[in-house]
C-alpha atoms as a PDB file:
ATOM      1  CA  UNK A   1     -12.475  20.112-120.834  1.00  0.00           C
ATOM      2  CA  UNK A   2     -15.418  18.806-119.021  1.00  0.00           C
ATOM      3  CA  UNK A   3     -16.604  19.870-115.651  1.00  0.00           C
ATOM      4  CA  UNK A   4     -19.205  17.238-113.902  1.00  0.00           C
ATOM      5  CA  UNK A   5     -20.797  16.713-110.546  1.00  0.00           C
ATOM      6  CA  UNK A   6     -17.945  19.441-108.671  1.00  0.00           C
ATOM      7  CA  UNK A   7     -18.605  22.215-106.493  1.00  0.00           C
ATOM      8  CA  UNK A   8     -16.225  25.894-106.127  1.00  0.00           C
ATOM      9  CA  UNK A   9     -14.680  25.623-109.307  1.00  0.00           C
ATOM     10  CA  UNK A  10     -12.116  27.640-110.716  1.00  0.00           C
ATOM     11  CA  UNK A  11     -10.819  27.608-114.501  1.00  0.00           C
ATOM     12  CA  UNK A  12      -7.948  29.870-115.501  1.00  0.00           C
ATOM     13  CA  UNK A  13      -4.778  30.357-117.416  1.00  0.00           C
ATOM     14  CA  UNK A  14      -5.702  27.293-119.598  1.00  0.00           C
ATOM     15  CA  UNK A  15      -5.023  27.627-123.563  1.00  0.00           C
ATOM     16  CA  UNK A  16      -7.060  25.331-125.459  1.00  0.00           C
ATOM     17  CA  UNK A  17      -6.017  24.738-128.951  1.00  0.00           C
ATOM     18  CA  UNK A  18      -7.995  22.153-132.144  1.00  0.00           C
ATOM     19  CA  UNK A  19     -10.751  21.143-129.674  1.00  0.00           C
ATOM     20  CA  UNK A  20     -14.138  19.630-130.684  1.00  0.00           C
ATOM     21  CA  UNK A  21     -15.332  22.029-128.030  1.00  0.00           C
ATOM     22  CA  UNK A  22     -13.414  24.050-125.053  1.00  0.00           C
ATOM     23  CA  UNK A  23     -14.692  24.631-121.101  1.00  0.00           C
ATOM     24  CA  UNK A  24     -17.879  22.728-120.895  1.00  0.00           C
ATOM     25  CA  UNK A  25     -19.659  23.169-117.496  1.00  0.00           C
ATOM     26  CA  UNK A  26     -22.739  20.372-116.710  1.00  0.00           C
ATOM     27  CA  UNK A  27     -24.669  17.977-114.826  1.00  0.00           C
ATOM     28  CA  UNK A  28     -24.544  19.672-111.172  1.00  0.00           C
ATOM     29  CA  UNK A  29     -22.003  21.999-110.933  1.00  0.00           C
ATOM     30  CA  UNK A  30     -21.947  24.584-108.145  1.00  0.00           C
ATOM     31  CA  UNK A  31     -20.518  28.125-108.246  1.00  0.00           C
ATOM     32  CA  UNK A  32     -18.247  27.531-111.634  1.00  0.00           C
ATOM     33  CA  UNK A  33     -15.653  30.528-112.850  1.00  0.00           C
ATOM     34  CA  UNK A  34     -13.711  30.473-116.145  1.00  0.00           C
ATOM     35  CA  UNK A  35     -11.257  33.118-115.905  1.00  0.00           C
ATOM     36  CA  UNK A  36      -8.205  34.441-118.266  1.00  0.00           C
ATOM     37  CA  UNK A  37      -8.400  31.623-120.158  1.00  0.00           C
ATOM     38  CA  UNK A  38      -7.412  31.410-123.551  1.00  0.00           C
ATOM     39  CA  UNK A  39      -9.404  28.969-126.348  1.00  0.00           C
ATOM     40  CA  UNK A  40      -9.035  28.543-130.372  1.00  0.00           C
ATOM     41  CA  UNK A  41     -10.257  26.338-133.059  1.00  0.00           C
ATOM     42  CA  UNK A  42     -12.580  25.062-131.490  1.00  0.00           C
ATOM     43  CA  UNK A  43     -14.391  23.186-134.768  1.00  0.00           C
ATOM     44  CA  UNK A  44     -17.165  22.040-134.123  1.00  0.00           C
ATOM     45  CA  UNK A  45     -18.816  23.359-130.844  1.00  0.00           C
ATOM     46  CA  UNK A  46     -19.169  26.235-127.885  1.00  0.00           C
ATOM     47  CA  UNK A  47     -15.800  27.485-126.484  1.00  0.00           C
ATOM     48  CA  UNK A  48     -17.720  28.136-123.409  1.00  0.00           C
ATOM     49  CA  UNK A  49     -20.840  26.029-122.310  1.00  0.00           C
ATOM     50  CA  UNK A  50     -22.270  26.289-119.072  1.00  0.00           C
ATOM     51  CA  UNK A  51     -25.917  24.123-119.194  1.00  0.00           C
ATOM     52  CA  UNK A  52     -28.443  22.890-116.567  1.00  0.00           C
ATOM     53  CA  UNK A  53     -28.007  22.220-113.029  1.00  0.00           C
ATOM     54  CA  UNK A  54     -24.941  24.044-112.806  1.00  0.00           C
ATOM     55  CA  UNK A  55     -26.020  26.982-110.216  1.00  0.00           C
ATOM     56  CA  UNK A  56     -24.309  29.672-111.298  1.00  0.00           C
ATOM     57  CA  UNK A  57     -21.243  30.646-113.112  1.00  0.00           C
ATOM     58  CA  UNK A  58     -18.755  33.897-113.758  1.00  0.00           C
ATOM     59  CA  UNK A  59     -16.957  34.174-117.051  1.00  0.00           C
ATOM     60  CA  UNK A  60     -14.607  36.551-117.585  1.00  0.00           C
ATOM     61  CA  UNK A  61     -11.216  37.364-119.027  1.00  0.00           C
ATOM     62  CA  UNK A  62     -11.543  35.201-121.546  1.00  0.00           C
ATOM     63  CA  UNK A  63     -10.301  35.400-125.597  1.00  0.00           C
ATOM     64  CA  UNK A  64     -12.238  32.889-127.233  1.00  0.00           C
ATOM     65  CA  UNK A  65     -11.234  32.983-131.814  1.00  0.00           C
ATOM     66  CA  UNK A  66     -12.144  30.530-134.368  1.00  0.00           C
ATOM     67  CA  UNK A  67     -15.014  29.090-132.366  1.00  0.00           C
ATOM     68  CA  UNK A  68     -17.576  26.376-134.102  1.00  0.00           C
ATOM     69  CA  UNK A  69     -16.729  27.521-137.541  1.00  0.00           C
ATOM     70  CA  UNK A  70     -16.950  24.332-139.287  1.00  0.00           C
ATOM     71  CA  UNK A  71     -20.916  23.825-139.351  1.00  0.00           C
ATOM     72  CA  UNK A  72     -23.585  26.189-141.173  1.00  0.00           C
ATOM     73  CA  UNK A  73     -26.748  24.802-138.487  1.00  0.00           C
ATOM     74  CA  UNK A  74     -27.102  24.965-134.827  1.00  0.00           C
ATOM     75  CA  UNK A  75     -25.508  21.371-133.341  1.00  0.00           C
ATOM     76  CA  UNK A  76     -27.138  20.595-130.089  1.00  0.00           C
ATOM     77  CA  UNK A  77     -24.798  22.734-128.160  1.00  0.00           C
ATOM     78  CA  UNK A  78     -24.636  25.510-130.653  1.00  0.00           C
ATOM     79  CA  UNK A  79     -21.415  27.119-132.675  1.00  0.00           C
ATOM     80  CA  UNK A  80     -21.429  30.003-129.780  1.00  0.00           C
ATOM     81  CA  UNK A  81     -18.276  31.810-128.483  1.00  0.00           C
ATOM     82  CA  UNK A  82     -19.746  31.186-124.969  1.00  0.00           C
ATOM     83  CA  UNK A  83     -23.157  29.910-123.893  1.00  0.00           C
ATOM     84  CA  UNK A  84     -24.958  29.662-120.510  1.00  0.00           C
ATOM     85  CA  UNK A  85     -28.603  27.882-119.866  1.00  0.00           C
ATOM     86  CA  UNK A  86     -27.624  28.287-115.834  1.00  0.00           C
ATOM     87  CA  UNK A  87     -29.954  30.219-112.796  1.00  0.00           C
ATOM     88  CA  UNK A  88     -27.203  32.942-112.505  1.00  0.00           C
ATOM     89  CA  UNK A  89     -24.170  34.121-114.483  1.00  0.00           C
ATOM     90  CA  UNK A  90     -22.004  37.213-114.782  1.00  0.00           C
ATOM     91  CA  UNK A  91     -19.939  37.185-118.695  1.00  0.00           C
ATOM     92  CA  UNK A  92     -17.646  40.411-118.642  1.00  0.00           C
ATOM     93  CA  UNK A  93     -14.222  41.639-120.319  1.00  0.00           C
ATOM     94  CA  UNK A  94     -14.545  38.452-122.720  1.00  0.00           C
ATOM     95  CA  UNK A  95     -12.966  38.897-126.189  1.00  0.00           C
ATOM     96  CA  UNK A  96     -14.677  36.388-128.766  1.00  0.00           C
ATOM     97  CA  UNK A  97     -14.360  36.749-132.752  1.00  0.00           C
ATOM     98  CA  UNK A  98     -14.601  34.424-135.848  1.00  0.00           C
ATOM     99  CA  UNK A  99     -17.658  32.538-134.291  1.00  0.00           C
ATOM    100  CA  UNK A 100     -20.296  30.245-136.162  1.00  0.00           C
ATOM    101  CA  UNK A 101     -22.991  31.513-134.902  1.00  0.00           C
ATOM    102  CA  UNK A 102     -23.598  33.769-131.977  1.00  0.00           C
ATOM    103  CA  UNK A 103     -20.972  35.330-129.481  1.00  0.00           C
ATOM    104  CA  UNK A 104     -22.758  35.081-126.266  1.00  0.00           C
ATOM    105  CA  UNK A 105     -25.822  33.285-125.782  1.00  0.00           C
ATOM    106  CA  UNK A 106     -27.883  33.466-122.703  1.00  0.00           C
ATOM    107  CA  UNK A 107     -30.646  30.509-122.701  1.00  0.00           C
ATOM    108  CA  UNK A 108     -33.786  31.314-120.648  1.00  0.00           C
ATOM    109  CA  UNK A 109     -36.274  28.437-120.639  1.00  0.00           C
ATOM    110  CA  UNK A 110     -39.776  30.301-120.522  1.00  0.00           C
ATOM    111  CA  UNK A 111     -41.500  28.685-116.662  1.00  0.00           C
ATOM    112  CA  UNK A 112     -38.869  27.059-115.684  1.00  0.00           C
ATOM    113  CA  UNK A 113     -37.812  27.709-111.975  1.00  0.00           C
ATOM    114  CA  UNK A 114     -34.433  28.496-112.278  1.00  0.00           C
ATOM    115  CA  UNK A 115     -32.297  28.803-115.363  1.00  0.00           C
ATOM    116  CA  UNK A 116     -31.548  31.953-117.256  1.00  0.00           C
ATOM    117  CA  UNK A 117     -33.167  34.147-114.297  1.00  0.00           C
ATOM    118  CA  UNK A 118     -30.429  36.326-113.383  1.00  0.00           C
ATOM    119  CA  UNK A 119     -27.746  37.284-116.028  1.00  0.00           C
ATOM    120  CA  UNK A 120     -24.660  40.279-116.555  1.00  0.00           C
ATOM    121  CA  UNK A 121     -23.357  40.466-119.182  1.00  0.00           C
ATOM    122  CA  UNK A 122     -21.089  43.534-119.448  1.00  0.00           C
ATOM    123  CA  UNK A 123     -17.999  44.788-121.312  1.00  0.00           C
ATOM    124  CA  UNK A 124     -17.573  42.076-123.798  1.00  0.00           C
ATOM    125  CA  UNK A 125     -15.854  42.580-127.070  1.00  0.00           C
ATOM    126  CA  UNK A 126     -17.447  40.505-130.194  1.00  0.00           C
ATOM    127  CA  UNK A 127     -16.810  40.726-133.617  1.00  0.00           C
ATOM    128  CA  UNK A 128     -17.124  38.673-136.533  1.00  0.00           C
ATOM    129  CA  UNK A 129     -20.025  36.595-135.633  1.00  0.00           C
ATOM    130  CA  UNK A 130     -22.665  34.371-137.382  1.00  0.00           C
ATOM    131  CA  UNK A 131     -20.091  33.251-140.041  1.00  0.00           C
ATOM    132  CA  UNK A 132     -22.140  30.301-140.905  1.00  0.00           C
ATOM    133  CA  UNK A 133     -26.130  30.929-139.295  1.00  0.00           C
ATOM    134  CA  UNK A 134     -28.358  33.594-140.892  1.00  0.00           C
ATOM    135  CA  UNK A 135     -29.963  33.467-137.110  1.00  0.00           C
ATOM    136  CA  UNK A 136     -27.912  34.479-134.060  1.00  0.00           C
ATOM    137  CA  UNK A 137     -26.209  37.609-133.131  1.00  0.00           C
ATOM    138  CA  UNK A 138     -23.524  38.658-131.245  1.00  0.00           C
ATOM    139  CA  UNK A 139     -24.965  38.946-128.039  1.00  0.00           C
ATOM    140  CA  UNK A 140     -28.222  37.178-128.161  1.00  0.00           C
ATOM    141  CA  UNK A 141     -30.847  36.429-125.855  1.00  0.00           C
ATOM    142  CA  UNK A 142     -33.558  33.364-125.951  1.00  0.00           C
ATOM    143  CA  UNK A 143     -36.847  33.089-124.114  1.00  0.00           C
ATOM    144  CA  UNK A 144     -37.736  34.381-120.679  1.00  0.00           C
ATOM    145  CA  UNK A 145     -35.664  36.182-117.857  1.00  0.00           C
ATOM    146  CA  UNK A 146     -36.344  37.977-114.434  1.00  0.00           C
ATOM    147  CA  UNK A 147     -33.395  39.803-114.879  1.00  0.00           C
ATOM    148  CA  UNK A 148     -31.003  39.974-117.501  1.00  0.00           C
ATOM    149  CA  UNK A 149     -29.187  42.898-117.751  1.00  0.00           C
ATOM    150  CA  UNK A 150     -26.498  43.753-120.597  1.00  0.00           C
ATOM    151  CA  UNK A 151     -24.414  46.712-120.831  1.00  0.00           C
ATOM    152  CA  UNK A 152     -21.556  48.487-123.082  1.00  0.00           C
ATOM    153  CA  UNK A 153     -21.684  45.717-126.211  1.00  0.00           C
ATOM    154  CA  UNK A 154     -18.296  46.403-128.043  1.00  0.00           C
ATOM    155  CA  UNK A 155     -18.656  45.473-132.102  1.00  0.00           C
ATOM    156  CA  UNK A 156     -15.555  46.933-133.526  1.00  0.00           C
ATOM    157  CA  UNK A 157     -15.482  45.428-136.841  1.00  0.00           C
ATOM    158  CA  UNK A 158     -19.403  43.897-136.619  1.00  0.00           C
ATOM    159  CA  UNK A 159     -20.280  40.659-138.252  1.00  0.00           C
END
C-alpha cells in the first residue's frame, strides 16, 4: 500500500498478506498514522516504511510477522519490521517478530534539518530479529538525533 503526496492520513484495520512490502509512507506526506493494522509475509521489504518528506507519523497497534525474510543484505528499503527516516514519529504497542533484519529502525541523517529529530518509541514487543543480517538489531538507531527517546524494549524470546 502506497501513500503519496496526501495530507491527515489514517491507516487501520487493514490485513496485509504475501506483499513485496506492506504500508509504505513517501514523497510529501503530512501527519501519517498506521494504527491496528495487521501485516505478514511481507518477502522482500519493510512492513512499515515511512521515508523523507513525510512530516511526521504515529505507528502503533500494529502486529507486523514474517517481514523481509527472503534476502540475507540490506535492499534499499531494508528487511525492517517498521522503518521511519521522517522529522517526527511516535512507534508504540507494535508487535513485530520473524524479521530480516532489524525490528524498528529509526533513520537520522547526521545535518540534515529535519528528519529523524524527534522520535518515541515505547512499548514495542520484538522478537526474532536479524534472521538473515549479522548487522541490525531489534530496535536500532542510525546517525544523529535531537531527541530520540526509547523506553520499555520487550525481547521475550530475543533474536
Amino acid at each position: 500500500m502506497k501513500i503519496t503526496g496526501s495530507s491527515y492520513v489514517t491507516v487501520t484495520d487493514c490485513a496485509l498478506d504475501y506483499t513485496s512490502g506492506g504500508i509504505f509512507a513517501y514523497s510529501t506526506c503530512d501527519y501519517v498514522s498506521v494504527c491496528s493494522n495487521t501485516i505478514t509475509n511481507s518477502y522482500k521489504d519493510t512492513g512499515i516504511y515511512f521515508e523523507t518528506f513525510t512530516t511526521s507519523g504515529i505507528i502503533t497497534g500494529n502486529t507486523l510477522t514474517n517481514i523481509g525474510n527472503s534476502t540475507t543484505s540490506p535492499s534499499p528499503l531494508n528487511p525492517c519490521g517498521i522503518y521511519v527516516n521522517i522529522p517526527v514519529s511516535v512507534i508504540t504497542e507494535n508487535t513485530i517478530s520473524e524479521v530480516g533484519r532489524n525490528g524498528i529502525q529509526v533513520q537520522g541523517q547526521s545535518g540534515s534539518t529535519g528528519y529523524g529529530k524527534t522520535s518515541f518509541v515505547s512499548d514495542n514487543n520484538v522478537q526474532n530479529f536479524m534472521r538473515g543480517s549479522a548487522d541490525g538489531g531489534g530496535i536500532y538507531g542510525n546517525a544523529a538525533w535531537s531527541d530520540l527517546t526509547v523506553q520499555a524494549i520487550l525481547y521475550p524470546e530475543g533474536m
